[in-house]
Protein backbone atom coordinates (compact mmCIF):
# COMPACT_ATOMS: atom_id res chain seq x y z
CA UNK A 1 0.00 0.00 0.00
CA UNK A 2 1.05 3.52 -0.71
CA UNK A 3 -0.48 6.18 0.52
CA UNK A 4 0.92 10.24 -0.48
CA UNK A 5 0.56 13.06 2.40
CA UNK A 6 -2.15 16.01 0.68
CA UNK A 7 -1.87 19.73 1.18
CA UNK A 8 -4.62 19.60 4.39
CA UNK A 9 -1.69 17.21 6.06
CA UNK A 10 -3.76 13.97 5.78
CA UNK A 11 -3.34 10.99 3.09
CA UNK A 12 -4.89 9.23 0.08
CA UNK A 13 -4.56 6.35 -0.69
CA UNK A 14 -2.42 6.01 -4.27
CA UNK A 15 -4.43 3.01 -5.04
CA UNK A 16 -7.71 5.44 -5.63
CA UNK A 17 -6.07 8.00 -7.94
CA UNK A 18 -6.73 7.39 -11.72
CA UNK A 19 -5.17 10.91 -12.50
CA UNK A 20 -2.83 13.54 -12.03
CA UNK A 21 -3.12 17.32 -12.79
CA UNK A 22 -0.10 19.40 -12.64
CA UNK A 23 -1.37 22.83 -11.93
CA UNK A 24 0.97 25.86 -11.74
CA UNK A 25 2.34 24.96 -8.19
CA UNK A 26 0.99 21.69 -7.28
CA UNK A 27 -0.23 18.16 -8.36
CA UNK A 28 -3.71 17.17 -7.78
CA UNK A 29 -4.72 13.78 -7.50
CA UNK A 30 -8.13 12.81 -9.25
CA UNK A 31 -9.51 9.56 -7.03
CA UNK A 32 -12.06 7.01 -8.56
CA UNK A 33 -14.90 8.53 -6.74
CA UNK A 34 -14.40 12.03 -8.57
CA UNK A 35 -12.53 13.59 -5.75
CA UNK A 36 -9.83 15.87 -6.44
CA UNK A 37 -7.17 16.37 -3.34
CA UNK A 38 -4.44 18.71 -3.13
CA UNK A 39 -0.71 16.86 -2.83
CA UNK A 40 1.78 18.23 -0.49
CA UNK A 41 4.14 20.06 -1.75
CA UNK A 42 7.13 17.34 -1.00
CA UNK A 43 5.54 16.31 -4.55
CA UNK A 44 6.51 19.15 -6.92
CA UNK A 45 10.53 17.98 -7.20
CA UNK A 46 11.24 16.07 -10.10
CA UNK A 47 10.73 11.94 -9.17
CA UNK A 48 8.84 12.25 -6.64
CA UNK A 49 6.11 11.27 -8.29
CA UNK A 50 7.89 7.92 -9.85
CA UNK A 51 6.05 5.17 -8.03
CA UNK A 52 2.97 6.31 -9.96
CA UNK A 53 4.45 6.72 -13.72
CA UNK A 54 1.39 4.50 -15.06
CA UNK A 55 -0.25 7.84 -14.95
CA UNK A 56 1.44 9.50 -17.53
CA UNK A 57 1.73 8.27 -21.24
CA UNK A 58 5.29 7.80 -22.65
CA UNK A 59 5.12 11.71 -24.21
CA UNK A 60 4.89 12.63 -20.57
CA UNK A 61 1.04 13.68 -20.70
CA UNK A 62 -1.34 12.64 -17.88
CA UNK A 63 -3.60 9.55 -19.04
CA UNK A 64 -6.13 7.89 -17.26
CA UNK A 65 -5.33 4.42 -15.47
């Protein structure tokens, strides 16, 4: 199980996100149920991210899982 500290200081679990948004200063995780949470800010250096990479396509775009 992974689970990936959010902006509010709690956690989601990585096994409910299906997408990721980079917005201008922060990833947001888009969870099966429609959710969208905030990651912490630990997230915006480059690989930090790498456990999920079945998230983004080979071009580096976000895809849905």
């Amino acid at each position: 199980m992974l689970f990936l500290r959010t902006a509010a200081g709690g956690f989601v679990d990585a096994a409910t996100i299906v997408r990721l948004c980079a917005e201008t200063d922060r990833w947001v995780a888009i969870c099966d149920d429609d959710r969208e949470v905030a990651l912490a800010a630990y997230y915006n250096a480059p690989g930090r991210l790498k456990e999920l990479q079945h998230l983004f396509a080979p071009s580096g775009h976000l895809v849905e899982a």
